[in-house]
N, C-alpha and C. Protein backbone atom coordinates (compact mmCIF):
# COMPACT_ATOMS: atom_id res chain seq x y z
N UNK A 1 39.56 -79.04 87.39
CA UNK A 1 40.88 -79.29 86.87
C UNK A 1 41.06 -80.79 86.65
N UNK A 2 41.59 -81.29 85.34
CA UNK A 2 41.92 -82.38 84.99
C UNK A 2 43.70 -82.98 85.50
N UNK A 3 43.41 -84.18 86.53
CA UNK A 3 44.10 -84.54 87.04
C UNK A 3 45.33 -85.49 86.46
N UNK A 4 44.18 -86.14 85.01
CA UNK A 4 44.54 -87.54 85.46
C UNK A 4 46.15 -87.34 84.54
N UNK A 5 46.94 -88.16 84.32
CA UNK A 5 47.87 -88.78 83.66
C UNK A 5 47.52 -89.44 81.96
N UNK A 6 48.21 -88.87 81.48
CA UNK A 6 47.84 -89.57 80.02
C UNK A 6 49.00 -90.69 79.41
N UNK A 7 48.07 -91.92 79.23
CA UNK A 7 48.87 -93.15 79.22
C UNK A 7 49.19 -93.49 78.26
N UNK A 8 49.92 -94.63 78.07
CA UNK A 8 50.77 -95.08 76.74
C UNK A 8 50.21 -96.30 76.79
N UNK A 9 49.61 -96.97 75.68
CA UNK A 9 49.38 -98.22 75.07
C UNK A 9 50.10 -98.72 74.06
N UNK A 10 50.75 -100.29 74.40
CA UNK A 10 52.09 -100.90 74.39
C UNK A 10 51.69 -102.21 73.94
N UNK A 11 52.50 -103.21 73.84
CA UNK A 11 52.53 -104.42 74.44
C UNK A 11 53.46 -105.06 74.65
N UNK A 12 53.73 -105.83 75.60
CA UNK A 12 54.61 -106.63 76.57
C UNK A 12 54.48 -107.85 76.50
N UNK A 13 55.51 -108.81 76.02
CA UNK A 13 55.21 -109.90 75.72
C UNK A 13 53.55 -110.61 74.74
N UNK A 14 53.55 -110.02 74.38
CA UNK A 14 52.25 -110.48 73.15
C UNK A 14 51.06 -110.09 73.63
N UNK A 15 50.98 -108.99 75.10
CA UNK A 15 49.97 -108.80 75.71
C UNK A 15 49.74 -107.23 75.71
N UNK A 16 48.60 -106.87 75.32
CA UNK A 16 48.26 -105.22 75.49
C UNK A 16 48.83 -104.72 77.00
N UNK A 17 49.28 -103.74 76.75
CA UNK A 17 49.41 -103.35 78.41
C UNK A 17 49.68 -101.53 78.25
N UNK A 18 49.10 -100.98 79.46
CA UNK A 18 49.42 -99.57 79.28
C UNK A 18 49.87 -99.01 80.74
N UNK A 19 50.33 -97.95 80.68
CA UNK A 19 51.20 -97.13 82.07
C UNK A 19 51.23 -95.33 81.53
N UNK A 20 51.59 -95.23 82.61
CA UNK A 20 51.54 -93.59 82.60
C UNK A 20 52.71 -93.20 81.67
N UNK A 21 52.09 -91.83 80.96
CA UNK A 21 53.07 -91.64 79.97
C UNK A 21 54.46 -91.69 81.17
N UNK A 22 56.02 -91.23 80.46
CA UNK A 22 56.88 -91.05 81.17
C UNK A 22 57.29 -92.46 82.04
N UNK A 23 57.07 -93.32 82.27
CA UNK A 23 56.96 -94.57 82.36
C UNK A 23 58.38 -95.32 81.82
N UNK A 24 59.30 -95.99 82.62
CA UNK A 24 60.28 -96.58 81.93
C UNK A 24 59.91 -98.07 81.84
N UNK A 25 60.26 -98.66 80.90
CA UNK A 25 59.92 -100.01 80.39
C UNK A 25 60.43 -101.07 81.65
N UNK A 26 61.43 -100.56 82.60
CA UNK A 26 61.90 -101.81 83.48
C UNK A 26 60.85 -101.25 84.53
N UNK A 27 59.98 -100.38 85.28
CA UNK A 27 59.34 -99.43 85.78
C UNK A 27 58.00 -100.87 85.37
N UNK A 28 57.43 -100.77 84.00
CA UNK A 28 56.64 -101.45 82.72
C UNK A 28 56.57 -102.64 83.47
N UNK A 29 57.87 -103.66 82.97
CA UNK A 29 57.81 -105.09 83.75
C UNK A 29 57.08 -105.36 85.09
N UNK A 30 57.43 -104.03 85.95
CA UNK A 30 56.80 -104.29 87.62
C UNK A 30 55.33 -104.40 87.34
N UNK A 31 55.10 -103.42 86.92
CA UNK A 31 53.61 -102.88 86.47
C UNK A 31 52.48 -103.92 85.87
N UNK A 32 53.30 -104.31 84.95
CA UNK A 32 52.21 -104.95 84.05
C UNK A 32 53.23 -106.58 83.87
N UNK A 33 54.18 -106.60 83.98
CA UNK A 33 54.01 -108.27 84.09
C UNK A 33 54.79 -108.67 85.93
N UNK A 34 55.82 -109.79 85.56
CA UNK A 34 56.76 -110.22 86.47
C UNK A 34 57.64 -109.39 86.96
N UNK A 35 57.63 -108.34 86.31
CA UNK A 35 59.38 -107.94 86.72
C UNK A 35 60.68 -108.23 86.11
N UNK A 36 60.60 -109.70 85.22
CA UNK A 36 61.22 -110.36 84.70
C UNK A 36 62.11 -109.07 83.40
N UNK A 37 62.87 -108.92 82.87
CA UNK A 37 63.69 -108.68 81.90
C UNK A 37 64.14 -109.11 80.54
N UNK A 38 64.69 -110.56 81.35
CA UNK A 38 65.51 -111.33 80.81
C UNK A 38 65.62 -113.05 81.89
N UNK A 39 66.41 -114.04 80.82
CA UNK A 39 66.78 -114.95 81.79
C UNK A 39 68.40 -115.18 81.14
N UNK A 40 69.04 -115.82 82.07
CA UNK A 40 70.59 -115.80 81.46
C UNK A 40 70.75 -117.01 80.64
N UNK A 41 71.50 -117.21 80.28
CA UNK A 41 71.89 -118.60 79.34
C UNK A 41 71.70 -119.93 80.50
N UNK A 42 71.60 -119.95 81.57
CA UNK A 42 71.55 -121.11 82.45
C UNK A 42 69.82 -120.75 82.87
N UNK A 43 69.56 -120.01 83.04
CA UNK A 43 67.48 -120.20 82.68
C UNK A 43 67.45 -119.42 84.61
N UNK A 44 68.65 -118.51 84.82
CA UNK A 44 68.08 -117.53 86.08
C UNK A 44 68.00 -116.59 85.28
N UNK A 45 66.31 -116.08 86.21
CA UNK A 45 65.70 -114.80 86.12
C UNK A 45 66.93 -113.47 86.34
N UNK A 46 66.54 -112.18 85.21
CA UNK A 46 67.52 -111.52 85.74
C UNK A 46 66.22 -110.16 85.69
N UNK A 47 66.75 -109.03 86.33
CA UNK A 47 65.71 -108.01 86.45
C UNK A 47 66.55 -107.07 86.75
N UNK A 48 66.11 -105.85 86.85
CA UNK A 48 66.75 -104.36 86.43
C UNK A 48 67.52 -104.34 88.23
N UNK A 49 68.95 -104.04 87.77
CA UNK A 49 69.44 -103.62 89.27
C UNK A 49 70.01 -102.42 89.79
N UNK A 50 70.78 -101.82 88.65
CA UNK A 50 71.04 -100.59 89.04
C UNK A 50 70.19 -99.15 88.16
N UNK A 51 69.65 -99.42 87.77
CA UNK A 51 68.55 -98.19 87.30
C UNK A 51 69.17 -97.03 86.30
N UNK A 52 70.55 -97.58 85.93
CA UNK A 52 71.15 -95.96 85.48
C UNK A 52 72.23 -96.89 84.30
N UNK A 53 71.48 -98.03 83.96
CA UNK A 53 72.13 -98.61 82.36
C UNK A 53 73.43 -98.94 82.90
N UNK A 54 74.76 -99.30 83.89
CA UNK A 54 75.39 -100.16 83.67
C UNK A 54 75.49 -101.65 84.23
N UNK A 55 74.65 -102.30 85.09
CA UNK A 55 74.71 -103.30 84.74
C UNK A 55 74.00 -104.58 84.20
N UNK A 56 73.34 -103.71 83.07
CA UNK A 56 73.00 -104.29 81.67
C UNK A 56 71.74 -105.55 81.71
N UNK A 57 71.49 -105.90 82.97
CA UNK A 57 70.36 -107.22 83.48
C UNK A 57 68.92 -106.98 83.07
N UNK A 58 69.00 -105.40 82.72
CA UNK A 58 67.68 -105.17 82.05
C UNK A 58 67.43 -105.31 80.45
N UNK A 59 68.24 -105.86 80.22
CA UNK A 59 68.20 -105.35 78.56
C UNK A 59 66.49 -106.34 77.84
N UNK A 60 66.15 -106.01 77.09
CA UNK A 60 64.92 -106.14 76.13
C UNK A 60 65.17 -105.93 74.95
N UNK A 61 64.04 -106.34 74.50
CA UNK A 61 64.16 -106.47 72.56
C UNK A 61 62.98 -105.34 72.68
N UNK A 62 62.94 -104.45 72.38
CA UNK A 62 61.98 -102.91 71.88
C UNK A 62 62.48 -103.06 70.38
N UNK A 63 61.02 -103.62 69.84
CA UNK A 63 60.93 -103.44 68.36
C UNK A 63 61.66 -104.11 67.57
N UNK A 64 62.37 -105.21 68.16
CA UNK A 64 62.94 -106.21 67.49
C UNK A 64 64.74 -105.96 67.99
N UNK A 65 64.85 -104.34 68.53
CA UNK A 65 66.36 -104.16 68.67
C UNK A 65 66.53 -104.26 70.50
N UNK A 66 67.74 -104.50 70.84
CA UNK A 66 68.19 -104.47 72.09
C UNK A 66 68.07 -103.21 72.51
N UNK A 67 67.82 -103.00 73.66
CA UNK A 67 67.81 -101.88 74.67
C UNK A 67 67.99 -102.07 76.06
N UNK A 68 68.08 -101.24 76.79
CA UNK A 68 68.05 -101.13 78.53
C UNK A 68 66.93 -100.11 79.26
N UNK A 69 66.22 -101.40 79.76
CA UNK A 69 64.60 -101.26 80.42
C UNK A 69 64.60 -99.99 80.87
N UNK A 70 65.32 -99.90 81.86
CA UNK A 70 65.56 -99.03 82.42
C UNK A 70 66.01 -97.52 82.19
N UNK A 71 66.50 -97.41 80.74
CA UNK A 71 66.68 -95.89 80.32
C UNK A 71 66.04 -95.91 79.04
N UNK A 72 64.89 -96.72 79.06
CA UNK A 72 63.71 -96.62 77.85
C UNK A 72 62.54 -95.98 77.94
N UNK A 73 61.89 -95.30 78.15
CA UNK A 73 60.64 -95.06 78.07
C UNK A 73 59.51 -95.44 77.25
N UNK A 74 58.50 -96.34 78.06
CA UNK A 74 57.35 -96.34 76.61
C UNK A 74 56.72 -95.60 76.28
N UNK A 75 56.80 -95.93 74.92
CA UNK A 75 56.02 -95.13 73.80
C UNK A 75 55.07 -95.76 73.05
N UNK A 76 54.17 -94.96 72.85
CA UNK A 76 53.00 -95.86 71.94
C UNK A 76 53.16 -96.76 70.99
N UNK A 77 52.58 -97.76 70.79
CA UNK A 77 52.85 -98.62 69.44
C UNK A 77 53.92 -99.85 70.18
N UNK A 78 54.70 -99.29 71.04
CA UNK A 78 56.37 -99.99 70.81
C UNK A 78 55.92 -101.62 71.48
N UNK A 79 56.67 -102.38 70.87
CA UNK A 79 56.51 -104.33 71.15
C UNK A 79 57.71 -104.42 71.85
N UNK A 80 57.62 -104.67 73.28
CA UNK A 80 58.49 -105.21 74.33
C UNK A 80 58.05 -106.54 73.89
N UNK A 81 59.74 -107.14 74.22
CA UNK A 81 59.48 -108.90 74.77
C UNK A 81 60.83 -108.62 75.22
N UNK A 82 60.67 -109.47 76.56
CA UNK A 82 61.57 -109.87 77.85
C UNK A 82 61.33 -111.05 77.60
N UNK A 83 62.45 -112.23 78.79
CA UNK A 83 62.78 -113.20 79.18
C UNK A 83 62.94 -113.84 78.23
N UNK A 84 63.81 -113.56 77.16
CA UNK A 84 64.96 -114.04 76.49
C UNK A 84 65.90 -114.53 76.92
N UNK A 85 67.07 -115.30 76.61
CA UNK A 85 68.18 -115.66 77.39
C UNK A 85 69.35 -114.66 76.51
N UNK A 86 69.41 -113.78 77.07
CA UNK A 86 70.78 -113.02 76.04
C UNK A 86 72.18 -112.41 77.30
């Protein structure tokens, strides 16, 4: 019996990176970079805090548009970039 998990190939900040399908993008950050998200307009780190999209510290650019890390899932192909100041 075949165990394994079938993964998603991504990239994260200009860097190949892959994770188990089902995988949420703020989940992603731990995984494969810092953790990092975002940084605020004064240059502190911000990172995913409540896990269920309201208070918004996760947000990312997926594919050029805003989203929340945390109720994203990656999907193949898709271009994360974090640590923006937004």
């Amino acid at each position: 019996m075949n165990t394994s998990k079938a993964m998603v190939h991504f990239h994260l900040n200009g860097q190949a990176a892959q994770v188990a399908a089902g995988t949420s993008i703020a989940a992603a950050l731990y995984l494969c970079g810092d953790g990092v998200a975002r940084h605020s307009v004064s240059g502190q780190a911000r990172a995913p805090v409540c896990g269920m999209g309201v208070c918004q510290e996760c947000r990312v650019l997926v594919n050029g548009h805003s989203q929340l890390a945390c109720q994203t899932l990656c999907a193949p192909g898709m271009v994360v970039e974090s640590g923006e100041a937004s």
